[in-house]
N, C-alpha and C. Protein backbone atom coordinates (compact mmCIF):
# COMPACT_ATOMS: atom_id res chain seq x y z
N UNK A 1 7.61 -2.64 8.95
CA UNK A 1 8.99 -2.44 8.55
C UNK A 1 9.13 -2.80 7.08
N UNK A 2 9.89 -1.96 6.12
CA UNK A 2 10.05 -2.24 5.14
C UNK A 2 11.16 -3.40 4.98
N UNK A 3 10.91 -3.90 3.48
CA UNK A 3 11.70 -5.44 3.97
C UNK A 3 12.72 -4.66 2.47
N UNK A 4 14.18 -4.89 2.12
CA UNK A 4 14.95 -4.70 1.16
C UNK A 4 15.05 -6.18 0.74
N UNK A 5 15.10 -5.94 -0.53
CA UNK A 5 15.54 -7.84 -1.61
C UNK A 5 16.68 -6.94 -2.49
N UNK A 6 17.90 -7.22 -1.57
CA UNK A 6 18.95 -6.62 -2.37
C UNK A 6 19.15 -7.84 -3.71
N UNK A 7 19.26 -7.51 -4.69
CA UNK A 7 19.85 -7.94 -5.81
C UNK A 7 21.53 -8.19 -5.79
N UNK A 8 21.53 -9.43 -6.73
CA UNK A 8 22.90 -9.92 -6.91
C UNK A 8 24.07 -9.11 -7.14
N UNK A 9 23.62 -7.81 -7.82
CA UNK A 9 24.78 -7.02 -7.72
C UNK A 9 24.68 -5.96 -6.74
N UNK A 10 23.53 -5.73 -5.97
CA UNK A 10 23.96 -4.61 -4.25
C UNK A 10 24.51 -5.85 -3.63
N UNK A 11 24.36 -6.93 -3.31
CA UNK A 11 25.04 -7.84 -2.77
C UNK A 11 26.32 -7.74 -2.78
N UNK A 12 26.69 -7.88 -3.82
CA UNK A 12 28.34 -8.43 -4.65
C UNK A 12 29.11 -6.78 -4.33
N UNK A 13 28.62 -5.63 -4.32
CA UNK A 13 29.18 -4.80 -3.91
C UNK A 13 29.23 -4.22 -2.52
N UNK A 14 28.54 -5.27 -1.27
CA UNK A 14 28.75 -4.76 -0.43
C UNK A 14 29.08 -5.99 0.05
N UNK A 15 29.13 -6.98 -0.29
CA UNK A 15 29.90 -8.55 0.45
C UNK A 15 31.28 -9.11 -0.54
N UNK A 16 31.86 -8.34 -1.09
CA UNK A 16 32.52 -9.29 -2.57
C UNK A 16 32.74 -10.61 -2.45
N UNK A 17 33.58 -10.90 -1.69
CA UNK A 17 33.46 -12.63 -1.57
C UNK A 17 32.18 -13.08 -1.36
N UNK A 18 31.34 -13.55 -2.49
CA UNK A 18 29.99 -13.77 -2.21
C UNK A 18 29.53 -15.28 -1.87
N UNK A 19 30.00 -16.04 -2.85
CA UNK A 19 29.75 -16.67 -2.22
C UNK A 19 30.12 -18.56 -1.57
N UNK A 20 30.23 -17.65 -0.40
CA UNK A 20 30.96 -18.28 1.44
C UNK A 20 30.06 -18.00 2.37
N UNK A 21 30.04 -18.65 3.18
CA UNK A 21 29.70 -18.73 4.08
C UNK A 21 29.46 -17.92 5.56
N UNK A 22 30.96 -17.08 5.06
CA UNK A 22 30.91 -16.33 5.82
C UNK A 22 30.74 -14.97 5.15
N UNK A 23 30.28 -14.86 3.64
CA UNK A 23 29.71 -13.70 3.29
C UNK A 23 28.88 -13.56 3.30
N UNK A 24 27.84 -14.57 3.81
CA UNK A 24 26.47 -14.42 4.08
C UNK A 24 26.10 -14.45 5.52
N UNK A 25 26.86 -14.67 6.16
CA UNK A 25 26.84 -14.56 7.50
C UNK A 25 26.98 -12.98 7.82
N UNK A 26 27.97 -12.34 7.36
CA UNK A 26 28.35 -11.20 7.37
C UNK A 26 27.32 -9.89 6.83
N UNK A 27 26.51 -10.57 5.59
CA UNK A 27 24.97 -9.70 5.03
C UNK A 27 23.87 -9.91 6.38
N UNK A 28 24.17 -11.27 6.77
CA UNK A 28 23.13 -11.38 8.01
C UNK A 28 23.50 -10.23 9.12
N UNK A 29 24.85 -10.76 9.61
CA UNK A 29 24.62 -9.44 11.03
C UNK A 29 24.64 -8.16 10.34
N UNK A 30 24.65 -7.67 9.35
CA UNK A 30 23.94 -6.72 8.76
C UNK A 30 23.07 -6.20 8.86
N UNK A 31 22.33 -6.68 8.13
CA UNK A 31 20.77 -7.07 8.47
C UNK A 31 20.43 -6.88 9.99
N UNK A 32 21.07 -7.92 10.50
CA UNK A 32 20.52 -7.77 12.06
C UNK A 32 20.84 -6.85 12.84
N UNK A 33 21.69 -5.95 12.01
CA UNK A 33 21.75 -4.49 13.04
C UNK A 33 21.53 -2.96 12.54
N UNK A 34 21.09 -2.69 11.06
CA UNK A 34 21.22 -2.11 10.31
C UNK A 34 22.27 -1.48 9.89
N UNK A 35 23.39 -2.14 9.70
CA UNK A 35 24.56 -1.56 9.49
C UNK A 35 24.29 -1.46 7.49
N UNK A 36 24.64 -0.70 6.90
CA UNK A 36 24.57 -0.08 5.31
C UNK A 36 23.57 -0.72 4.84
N UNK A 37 22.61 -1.48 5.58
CA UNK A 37 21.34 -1.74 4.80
C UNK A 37 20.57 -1.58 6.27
N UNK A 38 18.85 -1.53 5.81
CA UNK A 38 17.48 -1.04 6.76
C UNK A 38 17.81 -2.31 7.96
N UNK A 39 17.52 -2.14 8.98
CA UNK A 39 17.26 -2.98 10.10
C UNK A 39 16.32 -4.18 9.76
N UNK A 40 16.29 -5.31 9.01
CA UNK A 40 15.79 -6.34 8.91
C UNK A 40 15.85 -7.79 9.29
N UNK A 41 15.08 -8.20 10.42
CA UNK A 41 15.04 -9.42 11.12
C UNK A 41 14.63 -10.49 10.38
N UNK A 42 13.77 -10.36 9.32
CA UNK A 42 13.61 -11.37 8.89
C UNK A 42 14.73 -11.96 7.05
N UNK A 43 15.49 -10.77 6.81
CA UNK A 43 16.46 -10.49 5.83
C UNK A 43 17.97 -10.95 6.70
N UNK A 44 17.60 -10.74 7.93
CA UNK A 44 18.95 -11.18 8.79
C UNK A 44 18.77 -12.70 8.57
N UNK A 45 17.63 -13.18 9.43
CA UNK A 45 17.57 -14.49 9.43
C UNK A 45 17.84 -15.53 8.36
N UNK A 46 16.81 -14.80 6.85
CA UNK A 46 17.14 -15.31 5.66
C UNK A 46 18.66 -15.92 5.48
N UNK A 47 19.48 -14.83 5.55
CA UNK A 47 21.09 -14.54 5.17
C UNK A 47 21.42 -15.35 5.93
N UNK A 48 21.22 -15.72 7.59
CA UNK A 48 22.34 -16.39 8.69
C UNK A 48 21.40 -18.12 7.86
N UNK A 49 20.29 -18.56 7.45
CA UNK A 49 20.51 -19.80 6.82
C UNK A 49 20.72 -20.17 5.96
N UNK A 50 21.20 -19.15 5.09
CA UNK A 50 22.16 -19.58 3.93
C UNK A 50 23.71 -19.51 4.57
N UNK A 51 23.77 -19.04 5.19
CA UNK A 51 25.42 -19.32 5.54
C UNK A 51 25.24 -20.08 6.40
N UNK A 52 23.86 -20.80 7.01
CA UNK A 52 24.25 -22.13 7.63
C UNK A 52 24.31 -23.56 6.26
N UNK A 53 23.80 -23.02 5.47
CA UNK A 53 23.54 -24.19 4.23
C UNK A 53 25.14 -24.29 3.54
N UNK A 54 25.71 -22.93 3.59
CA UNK A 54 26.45 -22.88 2.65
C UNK A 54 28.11 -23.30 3.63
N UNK A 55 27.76 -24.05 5.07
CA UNK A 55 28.55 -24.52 5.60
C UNK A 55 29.33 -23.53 6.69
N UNK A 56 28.73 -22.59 7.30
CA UNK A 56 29.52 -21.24 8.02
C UNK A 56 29.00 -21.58 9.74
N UNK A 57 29.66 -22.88 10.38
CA UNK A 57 29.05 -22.93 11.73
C UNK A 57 29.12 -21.60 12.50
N UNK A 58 29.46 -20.52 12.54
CA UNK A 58 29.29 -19.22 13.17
C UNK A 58 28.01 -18.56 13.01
N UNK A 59 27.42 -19.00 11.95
CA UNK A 59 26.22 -18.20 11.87
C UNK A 59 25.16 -19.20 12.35
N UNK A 60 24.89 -20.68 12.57
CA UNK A 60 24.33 -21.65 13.81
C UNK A 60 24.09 -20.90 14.89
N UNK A 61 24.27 -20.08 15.88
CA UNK A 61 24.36 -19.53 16.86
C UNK A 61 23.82 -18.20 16.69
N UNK A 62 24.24 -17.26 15.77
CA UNK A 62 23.60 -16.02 15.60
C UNK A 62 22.20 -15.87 14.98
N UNK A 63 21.78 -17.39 14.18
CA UNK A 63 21.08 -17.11 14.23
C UNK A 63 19.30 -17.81 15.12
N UNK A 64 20.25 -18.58 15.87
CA UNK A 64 19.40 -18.92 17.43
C UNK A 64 19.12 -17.67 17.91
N UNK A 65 20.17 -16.51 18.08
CA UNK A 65 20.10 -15.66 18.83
C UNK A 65 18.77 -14.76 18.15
N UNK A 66 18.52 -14.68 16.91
CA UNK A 66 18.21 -13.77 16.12
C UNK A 66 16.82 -14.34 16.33
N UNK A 67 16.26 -15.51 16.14
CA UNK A 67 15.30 -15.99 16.46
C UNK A 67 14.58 -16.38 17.60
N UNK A 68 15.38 -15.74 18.76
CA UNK A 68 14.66 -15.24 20.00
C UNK A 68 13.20 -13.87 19.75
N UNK A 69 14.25 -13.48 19.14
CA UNK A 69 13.64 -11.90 19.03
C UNK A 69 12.60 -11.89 17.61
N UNK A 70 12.30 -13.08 17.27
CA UNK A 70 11.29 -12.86 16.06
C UNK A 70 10.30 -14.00 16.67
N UNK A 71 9.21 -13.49 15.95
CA UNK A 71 8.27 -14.20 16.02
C UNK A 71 7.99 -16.01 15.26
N UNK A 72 7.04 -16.47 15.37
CA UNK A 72 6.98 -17.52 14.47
C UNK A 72 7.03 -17.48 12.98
N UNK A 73 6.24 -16.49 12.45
CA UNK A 73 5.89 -16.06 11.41
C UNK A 73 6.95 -15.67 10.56
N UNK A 74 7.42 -14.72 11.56
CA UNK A 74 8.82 -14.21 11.07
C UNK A 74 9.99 -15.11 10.47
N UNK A 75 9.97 -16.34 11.20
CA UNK A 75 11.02 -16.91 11.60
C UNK A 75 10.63 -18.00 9.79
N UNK A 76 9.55 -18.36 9.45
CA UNK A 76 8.64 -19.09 8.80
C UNK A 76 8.83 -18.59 7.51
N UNK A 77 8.92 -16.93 7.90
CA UNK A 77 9.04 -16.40 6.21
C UNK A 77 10.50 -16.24 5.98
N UNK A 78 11.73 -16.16 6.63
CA UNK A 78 13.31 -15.45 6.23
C UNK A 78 13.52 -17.39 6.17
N UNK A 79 13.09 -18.80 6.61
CA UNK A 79 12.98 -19.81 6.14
C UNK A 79 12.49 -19.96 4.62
N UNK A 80 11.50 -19.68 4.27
CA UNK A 80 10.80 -19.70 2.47
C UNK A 80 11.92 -18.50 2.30
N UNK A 81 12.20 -17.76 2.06
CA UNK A 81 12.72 -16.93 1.72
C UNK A 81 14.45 -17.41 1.20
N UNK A 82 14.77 -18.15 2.05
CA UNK A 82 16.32 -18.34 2.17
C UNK A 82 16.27 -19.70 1.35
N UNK A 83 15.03 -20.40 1.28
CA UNK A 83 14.52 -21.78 0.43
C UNK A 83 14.64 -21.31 -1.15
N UNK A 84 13.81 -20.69 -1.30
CA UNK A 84 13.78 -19.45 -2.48
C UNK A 84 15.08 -19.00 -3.15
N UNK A 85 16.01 -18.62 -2.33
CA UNK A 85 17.14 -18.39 -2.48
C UNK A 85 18.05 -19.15 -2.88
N UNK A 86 17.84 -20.39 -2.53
CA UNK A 86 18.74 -21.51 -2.41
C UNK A 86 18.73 -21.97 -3.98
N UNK A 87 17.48 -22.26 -3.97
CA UNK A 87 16.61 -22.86 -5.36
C UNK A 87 17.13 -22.25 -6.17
N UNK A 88 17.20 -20.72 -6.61
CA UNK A 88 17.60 -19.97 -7.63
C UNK A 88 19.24 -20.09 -7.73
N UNK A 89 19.86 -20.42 -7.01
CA UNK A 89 20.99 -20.39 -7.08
C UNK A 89 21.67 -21.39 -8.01
């Protein structure tokens, strides 16, 4: 599966309130369903722990759910990934 690294501005034009908690929650179930971006589980996951960092208890739960359905690995990289994310911020 191809993986998308949307940039700060495909972001900002498809979440505007960027950044909340629940705009990253909102890029996550995105992600997790392919709604205006590729079907990505591990880009979902990324997104639902930054909107758990960034204080959004709704995405706690979605993304338990989300991490049924991924592997370890998976789960290991949208973690570094969302670390990564954090850092640059």
């Amino acid at each position: 599966m191809a993986r998308l690294d949307l940039g700060a501005a495909d972001i900002a034009a498809l979440v505007p309130d960027l950044d909340t908690g629940e705009a990253y929650l909102e890029l996550g179930l995105m992600h997790a369903v392919g709604r205006s971006v590729p079907l990505d589980l591990v880009a979902a996951h990324k997104w639902l722990n930054i909107a758990v960092a960034k204080g959004c208890r709704a995405a706690v739960s979605r993304r338990a759910e989300l991490a049924q359905e991924m592997s370890a690995d998976e789960i290991a990289a949208a973690q570094r990934a969302a670390r990564m994310f954090l850092a640059a911020a």
